[in-house]
C-alpha atoms as a PDB file:
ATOM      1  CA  UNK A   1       7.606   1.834  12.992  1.00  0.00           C
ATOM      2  CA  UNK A   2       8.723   4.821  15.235  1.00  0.00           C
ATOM      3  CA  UNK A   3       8.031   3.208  18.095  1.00  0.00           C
ATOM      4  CA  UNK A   4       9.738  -0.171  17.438  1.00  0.00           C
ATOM      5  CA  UNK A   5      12.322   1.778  15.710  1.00  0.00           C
ATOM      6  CA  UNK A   6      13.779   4.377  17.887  1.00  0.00           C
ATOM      7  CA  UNK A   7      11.324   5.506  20.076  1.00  0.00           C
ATOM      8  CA  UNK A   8      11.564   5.779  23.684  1.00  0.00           C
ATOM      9  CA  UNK A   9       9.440   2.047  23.744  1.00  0.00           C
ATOM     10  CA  UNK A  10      12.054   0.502  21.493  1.00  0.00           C
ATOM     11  CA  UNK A  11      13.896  -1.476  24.208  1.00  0.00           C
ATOM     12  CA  UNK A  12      11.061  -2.511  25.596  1.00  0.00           C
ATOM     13  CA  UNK A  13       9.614  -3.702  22.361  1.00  0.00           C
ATOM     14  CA  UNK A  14      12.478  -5.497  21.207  1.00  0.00           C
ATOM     15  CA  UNK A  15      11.990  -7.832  24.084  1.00  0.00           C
ATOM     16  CA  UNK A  16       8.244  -8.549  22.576  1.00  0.00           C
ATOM     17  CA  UNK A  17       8.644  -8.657  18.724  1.00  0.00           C
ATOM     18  CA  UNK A  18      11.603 -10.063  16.712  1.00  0.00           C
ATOM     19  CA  UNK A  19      11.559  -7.497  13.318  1.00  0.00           C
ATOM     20  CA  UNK A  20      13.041  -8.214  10.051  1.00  0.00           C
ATOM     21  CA  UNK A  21      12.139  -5.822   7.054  1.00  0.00           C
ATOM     22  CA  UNK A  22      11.428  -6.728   3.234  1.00  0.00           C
ATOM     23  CA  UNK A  23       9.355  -5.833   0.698  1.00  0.00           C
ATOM     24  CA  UNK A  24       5.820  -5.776   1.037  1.00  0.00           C
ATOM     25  CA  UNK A  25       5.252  -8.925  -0.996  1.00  0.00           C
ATOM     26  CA  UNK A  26       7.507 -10.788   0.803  1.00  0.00           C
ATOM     27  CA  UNK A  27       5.910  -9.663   3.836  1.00  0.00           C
ATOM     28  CA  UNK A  28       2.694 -11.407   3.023  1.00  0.00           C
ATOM     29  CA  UNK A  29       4.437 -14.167   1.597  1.00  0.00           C
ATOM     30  CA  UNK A  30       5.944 -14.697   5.148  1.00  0.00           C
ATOM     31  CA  UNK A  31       2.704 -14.494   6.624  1.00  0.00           C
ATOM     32  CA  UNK A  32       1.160 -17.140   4.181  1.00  0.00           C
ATOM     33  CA  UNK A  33       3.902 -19.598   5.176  1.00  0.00           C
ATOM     34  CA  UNK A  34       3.831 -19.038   8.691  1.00  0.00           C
ATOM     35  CA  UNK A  35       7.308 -17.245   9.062  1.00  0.00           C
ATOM     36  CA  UNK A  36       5.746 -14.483  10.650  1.00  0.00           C
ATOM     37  CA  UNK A  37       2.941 -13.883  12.789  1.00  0.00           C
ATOM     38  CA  UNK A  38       2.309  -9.941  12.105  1.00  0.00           C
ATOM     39  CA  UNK A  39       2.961  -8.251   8.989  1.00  0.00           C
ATOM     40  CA  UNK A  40       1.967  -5.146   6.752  1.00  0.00           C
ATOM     41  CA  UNK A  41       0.980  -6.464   3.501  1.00  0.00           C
ATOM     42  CA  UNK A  42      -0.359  -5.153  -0.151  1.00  0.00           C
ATOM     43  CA  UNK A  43      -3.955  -4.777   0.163  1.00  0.00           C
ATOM     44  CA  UNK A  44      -5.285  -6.970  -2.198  1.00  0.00           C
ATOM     45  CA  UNK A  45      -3.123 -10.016  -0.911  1.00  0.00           C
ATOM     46  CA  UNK A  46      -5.585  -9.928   2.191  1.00  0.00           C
ATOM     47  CA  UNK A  47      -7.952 -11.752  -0.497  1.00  0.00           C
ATOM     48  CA  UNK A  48      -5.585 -14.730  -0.996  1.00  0.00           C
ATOM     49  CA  UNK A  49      -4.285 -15.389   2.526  1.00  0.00           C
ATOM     50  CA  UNK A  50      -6.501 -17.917   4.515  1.00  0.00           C
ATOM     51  CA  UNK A  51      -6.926 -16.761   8.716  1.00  0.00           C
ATOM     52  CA  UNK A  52      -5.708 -13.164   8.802  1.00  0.00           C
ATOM     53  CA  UNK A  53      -7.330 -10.071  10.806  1.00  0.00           C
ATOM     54  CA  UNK A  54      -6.665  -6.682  10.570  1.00  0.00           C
ATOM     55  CA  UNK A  55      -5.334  -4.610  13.008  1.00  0.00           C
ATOM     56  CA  UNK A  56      -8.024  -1.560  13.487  1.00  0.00           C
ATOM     57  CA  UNK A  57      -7.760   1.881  12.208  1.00  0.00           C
ATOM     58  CA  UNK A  58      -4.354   1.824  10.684  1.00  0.00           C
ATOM     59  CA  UNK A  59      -3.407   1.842   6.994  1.00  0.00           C
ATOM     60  CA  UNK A  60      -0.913   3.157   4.435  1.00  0.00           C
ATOM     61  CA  UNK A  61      -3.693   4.857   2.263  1.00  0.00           C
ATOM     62  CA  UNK A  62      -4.752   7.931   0.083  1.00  0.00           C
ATOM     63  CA  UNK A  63      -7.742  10.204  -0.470  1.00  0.00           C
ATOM     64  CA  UNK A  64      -6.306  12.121  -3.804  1.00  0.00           C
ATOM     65  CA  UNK A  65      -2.980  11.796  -5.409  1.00  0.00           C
ATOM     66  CA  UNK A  66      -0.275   9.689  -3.229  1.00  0.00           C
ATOM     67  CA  UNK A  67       2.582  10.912  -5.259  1.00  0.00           C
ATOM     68  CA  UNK A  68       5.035   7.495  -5.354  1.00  0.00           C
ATOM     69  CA  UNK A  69       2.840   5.381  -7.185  1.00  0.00           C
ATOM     70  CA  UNK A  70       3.031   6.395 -10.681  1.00  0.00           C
ATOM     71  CA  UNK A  71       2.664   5.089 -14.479  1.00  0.00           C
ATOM     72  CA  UNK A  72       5.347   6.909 -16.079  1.00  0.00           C
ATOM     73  CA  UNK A  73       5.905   6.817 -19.677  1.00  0.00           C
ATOM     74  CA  UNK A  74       7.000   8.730 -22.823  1.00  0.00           C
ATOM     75  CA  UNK A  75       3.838   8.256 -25.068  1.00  0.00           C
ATOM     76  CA  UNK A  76       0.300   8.942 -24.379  1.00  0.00           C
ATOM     77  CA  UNK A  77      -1.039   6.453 -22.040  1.00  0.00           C
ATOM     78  CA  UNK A  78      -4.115   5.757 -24.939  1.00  0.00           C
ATOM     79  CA  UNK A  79      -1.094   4.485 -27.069  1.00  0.00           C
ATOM     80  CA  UNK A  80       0.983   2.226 -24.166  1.00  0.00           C
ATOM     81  CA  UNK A  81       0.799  -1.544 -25.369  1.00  0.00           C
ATOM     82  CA  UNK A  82       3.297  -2.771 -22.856  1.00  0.00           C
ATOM     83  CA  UNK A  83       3.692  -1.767 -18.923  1.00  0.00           C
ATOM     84  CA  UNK A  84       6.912  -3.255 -17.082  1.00  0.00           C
ATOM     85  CA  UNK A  85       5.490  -3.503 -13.600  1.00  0.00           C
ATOM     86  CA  UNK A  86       7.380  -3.502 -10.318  1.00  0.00           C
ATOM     87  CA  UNK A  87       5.833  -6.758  -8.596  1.00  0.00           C
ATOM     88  CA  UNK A  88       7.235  -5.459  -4.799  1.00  0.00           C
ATOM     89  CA  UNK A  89       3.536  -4.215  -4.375  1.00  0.00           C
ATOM     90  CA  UNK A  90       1.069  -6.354  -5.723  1.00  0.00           C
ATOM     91  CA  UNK A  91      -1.549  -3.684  -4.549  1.00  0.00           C
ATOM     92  CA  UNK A  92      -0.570  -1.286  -7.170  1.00  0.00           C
ATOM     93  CA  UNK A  93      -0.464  -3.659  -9.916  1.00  0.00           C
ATOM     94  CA  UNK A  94      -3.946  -4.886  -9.215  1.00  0.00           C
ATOM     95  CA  UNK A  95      -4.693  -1.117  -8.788  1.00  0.00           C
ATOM     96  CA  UNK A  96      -3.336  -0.223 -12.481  1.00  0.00           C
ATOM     97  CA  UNK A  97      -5.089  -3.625 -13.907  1.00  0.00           C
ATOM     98  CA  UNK A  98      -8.249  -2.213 -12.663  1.00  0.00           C
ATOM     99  CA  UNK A  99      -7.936   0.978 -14.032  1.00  0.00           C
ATOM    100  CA  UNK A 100      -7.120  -0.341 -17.312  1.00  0.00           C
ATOM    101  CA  UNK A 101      -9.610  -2.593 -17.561  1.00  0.00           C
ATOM    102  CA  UNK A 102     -12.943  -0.205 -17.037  1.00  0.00           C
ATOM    103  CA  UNK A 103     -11.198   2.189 -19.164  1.00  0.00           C
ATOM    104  CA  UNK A 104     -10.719   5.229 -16.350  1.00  0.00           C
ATOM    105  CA  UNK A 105      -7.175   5.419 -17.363  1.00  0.00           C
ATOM    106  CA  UNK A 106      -7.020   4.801 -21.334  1.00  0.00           C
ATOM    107  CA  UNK A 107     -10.675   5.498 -22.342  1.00  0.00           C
ATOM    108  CA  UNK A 108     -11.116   1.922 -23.028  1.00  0.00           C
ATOM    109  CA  UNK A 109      -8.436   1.814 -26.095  1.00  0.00           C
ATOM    110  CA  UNK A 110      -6.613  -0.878 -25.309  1.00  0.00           C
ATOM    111  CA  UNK A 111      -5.357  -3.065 -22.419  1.00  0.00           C
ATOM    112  CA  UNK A 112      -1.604  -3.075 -22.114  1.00  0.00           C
ATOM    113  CA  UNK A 113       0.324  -6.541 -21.491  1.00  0.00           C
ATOM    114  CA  UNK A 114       2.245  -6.625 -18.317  1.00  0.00           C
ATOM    115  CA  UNK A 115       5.627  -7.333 -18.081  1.00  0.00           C
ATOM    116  CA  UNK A 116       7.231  -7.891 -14.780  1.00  0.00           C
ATOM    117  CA  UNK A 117      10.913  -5.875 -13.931  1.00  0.00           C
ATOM    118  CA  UNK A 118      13.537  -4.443 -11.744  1.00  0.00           C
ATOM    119  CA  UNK A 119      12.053  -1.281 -10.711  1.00  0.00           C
ATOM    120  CA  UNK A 120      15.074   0.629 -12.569  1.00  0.00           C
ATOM    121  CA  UNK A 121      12.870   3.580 -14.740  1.00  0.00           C
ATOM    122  CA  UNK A 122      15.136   3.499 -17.759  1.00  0.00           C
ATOM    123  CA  UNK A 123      15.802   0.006 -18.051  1.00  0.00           C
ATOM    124  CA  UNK A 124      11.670  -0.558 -17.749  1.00  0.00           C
ATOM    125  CA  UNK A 125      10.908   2.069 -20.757  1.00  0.00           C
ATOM    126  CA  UNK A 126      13.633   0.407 -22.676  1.00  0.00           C
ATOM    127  CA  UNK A 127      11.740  -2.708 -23.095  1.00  0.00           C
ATOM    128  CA  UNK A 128       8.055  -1.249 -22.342  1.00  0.00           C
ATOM    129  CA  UNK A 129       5.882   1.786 -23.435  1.00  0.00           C
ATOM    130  CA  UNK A 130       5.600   2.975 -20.036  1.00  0.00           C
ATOM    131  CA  UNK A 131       6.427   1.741 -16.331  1.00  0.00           C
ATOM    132  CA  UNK A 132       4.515   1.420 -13.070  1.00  0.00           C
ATOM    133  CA  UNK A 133       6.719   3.285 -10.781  1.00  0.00           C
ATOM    134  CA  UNK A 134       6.689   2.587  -7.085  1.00  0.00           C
ATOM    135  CA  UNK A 135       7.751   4.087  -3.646  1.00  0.00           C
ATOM    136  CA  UNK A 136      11.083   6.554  -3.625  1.00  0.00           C
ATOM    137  CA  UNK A 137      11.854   6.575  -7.216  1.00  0.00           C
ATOM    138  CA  UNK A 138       8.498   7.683  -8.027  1.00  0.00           C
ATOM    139  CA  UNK A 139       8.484  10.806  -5.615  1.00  0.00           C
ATOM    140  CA  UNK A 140      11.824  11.881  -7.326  1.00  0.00           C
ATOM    141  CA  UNK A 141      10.837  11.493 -10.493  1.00  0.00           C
ATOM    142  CA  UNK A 142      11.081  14.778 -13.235  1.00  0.00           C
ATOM    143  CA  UNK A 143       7.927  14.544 -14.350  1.00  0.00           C
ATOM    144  CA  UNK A 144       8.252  16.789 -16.930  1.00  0.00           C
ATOM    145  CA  UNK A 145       9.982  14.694 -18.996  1.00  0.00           C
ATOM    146  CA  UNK A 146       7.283  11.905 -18.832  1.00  0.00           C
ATOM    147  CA  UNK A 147       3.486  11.483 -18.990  1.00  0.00           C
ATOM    148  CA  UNK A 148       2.671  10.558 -15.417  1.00  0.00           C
ATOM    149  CA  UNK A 149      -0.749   8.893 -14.568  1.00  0.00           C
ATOM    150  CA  UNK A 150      -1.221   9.245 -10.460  1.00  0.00           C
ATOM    151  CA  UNK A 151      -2.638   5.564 -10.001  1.00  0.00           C
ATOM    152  CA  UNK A 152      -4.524   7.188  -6.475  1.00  0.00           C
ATOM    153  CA  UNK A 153      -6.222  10.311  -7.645  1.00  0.00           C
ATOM    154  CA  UNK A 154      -7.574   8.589 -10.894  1.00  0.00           C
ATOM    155  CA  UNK A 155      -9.176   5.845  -8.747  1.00  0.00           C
ATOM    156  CA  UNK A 156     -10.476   8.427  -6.311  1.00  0.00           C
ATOM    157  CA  UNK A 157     -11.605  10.753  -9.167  1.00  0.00           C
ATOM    158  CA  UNK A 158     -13.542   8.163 -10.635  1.00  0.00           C
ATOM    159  CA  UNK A 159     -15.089   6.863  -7.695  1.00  0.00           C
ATOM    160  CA  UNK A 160     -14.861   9.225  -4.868  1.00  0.00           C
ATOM    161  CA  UNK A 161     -13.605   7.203  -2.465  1.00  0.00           C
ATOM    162  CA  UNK A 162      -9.748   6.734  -0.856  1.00  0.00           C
ATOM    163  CA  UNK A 163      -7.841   4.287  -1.957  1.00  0.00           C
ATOM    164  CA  UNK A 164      -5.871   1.725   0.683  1.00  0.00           C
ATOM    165  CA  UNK A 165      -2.541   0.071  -0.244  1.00  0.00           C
ATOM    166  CA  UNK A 166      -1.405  -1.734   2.893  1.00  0.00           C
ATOM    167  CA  UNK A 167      -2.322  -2.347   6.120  1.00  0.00           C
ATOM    168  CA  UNK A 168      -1.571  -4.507   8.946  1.00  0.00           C
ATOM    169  CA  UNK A 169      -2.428  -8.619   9.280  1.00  0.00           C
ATOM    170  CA  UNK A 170      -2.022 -10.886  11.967  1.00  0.00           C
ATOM    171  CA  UNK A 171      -2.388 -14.643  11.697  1.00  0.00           C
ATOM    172  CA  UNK A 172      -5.331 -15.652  14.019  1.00  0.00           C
ATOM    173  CA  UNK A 173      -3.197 -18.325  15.074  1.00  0.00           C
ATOM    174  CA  UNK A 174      -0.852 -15.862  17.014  1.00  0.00           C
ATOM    175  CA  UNK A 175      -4.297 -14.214  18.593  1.00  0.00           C
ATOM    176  CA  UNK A 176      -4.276 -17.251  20.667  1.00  0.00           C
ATOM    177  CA  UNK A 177      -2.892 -16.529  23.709  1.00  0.00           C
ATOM    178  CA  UNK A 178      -2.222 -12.823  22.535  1.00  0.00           C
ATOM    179  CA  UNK A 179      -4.093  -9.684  24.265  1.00  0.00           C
ATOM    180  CA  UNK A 180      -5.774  -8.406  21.070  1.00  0.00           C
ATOM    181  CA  UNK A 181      -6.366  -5.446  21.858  1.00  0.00           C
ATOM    182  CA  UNK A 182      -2.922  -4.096  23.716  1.00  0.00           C
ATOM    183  CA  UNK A 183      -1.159  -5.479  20.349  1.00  0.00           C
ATOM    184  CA  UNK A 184      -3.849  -3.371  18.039  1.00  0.00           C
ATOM    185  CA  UNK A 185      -2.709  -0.376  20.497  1.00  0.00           C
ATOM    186  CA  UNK A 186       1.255  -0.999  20.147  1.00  0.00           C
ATOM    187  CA  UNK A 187       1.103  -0.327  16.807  1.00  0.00           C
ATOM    188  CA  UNK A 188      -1.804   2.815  16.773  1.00  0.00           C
ATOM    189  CA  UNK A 189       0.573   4.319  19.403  1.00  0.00           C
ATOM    190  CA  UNK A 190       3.402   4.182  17.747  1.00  0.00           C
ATOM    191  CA  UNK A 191       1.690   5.234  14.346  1.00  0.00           C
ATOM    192  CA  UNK A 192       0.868   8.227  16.086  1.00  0.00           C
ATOM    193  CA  UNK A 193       4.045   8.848  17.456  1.00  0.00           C
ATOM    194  CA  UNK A 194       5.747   8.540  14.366  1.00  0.00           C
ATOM    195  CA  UNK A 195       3.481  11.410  12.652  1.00  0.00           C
ATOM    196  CA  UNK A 196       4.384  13.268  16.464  1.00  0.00           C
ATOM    197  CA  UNK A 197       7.853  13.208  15.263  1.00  0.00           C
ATOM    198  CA  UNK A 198       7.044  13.848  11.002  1.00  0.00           C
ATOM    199  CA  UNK A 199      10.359  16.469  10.722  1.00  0.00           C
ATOM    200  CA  UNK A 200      12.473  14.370  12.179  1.00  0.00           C
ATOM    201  CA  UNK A 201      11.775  11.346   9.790  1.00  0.00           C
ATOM    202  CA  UNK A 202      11.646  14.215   6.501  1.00  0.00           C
ATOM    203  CA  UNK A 203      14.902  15.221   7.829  1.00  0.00           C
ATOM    204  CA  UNK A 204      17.146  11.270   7.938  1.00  0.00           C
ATOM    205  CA  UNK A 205      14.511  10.283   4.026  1.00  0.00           C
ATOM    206  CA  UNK A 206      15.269  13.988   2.479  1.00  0.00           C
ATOM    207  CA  UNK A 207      18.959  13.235   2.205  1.00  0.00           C
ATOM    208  CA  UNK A 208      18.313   9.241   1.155  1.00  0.00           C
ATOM    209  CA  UNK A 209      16.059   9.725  -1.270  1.00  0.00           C
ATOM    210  CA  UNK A 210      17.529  13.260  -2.458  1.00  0.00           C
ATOM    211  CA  UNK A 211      14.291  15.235  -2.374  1.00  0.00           C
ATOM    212  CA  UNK A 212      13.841  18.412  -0.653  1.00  0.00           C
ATOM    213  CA  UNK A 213      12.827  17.980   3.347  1.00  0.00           C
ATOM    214  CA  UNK A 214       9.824  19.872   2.938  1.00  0.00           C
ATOM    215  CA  UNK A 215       8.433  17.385  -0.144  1.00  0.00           C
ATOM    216  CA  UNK A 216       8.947  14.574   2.373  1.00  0.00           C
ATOM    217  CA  UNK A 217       7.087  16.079   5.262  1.00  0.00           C
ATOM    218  CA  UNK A 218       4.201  17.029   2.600  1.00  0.00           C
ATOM    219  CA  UNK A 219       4.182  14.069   1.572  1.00  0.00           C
ATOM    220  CA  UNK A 220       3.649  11.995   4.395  1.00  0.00           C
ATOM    221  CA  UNK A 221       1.164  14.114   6.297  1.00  0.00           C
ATOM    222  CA  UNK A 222      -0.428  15.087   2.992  1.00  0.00           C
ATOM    223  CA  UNK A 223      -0.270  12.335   0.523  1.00  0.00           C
ATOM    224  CA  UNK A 224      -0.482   9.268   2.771  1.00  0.00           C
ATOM    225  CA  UNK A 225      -3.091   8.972   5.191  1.00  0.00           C
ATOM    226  CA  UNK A 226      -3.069   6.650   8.318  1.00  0.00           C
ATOM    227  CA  UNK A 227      -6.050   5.489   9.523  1.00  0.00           C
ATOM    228  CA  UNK A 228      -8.726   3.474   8.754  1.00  0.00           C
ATOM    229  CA  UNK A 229     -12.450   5.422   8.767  1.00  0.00           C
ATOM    230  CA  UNK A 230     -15.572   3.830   7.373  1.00  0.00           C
ATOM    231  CA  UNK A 231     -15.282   6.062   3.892  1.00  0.00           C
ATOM    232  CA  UNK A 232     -11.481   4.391   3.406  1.00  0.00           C
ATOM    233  CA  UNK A 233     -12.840   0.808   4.275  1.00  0.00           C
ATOM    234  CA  UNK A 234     -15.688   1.508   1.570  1.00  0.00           C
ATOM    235  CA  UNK A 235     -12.963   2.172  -0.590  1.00  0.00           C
ATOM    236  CA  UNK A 236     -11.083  -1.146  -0.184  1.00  0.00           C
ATOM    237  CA  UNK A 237     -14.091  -2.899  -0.083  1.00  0.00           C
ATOM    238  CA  UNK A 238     -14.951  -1.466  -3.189  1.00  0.00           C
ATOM    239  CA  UNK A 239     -11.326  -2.221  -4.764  1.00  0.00           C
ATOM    240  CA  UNK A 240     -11.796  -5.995  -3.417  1.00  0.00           C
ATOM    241  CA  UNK A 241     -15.226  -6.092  -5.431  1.00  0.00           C
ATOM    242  CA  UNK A 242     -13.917  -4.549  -8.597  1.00  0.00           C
ATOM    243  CA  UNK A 243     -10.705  -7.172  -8.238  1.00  0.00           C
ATOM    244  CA  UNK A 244     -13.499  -9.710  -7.974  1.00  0.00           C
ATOM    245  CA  UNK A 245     -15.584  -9.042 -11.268  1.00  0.00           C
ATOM    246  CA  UNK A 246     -12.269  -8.525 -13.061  1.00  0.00           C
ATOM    247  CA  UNK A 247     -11.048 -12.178 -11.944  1.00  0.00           C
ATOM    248  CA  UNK A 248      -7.903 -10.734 -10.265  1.00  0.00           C
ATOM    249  CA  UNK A 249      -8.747 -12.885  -7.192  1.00  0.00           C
ATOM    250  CA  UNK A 250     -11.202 -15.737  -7.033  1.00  0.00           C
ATOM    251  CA  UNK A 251     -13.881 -13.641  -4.435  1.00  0.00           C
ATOM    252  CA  UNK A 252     -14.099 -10.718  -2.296  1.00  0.00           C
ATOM    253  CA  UNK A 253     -13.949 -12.038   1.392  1.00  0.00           C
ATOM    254  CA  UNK A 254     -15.332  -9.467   4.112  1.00  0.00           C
ATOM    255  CA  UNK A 255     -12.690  -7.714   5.678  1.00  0.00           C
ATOM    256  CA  UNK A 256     -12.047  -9.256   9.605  1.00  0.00           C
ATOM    257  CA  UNK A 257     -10.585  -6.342  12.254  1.00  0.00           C
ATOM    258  CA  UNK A 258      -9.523  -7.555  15.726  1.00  0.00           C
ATOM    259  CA  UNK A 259     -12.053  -5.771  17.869  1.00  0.00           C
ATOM    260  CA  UNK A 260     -12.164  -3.877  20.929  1.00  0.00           C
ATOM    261  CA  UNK A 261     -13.559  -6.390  23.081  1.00  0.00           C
ATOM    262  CA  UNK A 262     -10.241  -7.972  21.826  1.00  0.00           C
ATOM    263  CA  UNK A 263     -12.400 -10.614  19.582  1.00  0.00           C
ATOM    264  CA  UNK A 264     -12.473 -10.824  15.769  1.00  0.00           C
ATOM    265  CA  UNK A 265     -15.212  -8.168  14.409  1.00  0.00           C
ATOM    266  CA  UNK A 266     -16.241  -8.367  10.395  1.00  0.00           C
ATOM    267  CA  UNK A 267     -16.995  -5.230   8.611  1.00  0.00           C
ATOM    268  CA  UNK A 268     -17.761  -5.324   4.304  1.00  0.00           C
ATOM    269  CA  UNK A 269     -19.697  -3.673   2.118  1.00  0.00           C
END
């Protein structure tokens, strides 16, 4: 959000795009109702939103361990029955299902019920065996006083491939009279220019999260990766199967990028 955010474009921008910022449910939520034309959702709520593209080459994804998505828990994960799940991402709660269920997290022991929360740690291991941990509490977490499952580098472990959590949508309906292509650019450029600019973020996050600046700037330019290559599309596509078999969503559509010739491309498999 650099760009639209405080960049030297963010006047001009502000005349183009009205912003308002939520969680990234709600974000797809607004894009299933129509409140919002553009909006960076949880992966796997791509599969259950009718006439949505994807803007090219940009994601919110990992290739090993991501760090602030966690399972965090004071028993062995082989003996958790119950998992209080923050439900801000649905993503990572499809993620953890899946892992679960083909037994790459628990050896196949048992499958834990899930119990929906406030994202508050203790409160969630007060009522649960462990909790799926999400975003800045997760990266300033003491993990040595839990057992702490990295959702990302199990799922790439077991099947060598990154792992995507978000990305952009756009309705198709706002494509209508819309230069596709100048708004996939807006929002490459300022990607880039907000990795241009990584200390700077570190720097205002370190002190509102209360993590050391240098964890931050690791963190997101190690941790979190940006774009979208054809090994990190396999890797969704591959999560959208596995959500498929497991009945998490009804079927795996193709994933639909707005193309370079400004026209809707589809790329799957």
């Amino acid at each position: 959000m650099w760009d639209f955010e405080r960049g030297e474009r963010a006047r001009e921008l502000a005349k183009q795009f009205e912003i308002t910022y939520t969680v990234p449910s709600l974000c797809a939520d607004a894009l299933r109702v129509g409140e919002a034309d553009i909006g960076i959702i949880p992966a796997i709520t791509y599969q259950t939103i009718p006439d949505l593209v994807v803007i090219p080459d940009i994601a919110i994804a990992a290739v090993g361990a991501v760090r602030s998505i966690l399972l965090v828990s004071r028993t062995a994960i082989s003996e958790v029955r119950k998992v209080a799940v923050d439900t801000s991402s649905r993503t990572s709660v499809a993620l953890l299902q899946i892992l679960f269920r083909k037994g790459w997290i628990n050896g196949g022991k048992n499958i834990p019920e899930f119990i929906p929360q406030s994202p508050e740690l203790e409160p969630m291991l007060a009522s649960c065996d462990a909790a799926l941990l999400i975003g800045d509490p997760a990266l300033a977490i003491d993990r040595t006083q839990y057992h702490v499952v990295d959702l990302a580098e199990v799922w790439s472990a077991r099947t060598g491939r990154p792992f995507v959590f978000a990305f952009w949508a756009v309705r198709k309906k706002a494509l209508i009279e819309t230069d596709a292509v100048k708004l996939s650019k807006i929002f490459q450029r300022s990607r880039d220019n907000g990795l241009a600019n990584v200390n700077a973020i570190a720097k205002e996050w370190a002190a509102r999260i209360g993590i050391a600046e240098a964890h931050v700037i690791s963190y997101l330019t190690s941790s979190i990766s940006y774009s979208l290559p054809p090994e990190t599309i396999s890797g969704l596509n591959l999560f959208f199967d596995l959500a498929a078999e497991l009945k998490l969503i009804p079927v795996a559509h193709p994933l639909e990028f707005i193309s370079t010739d400004a026209s809707v491309s589809s790329l799957s498999g």
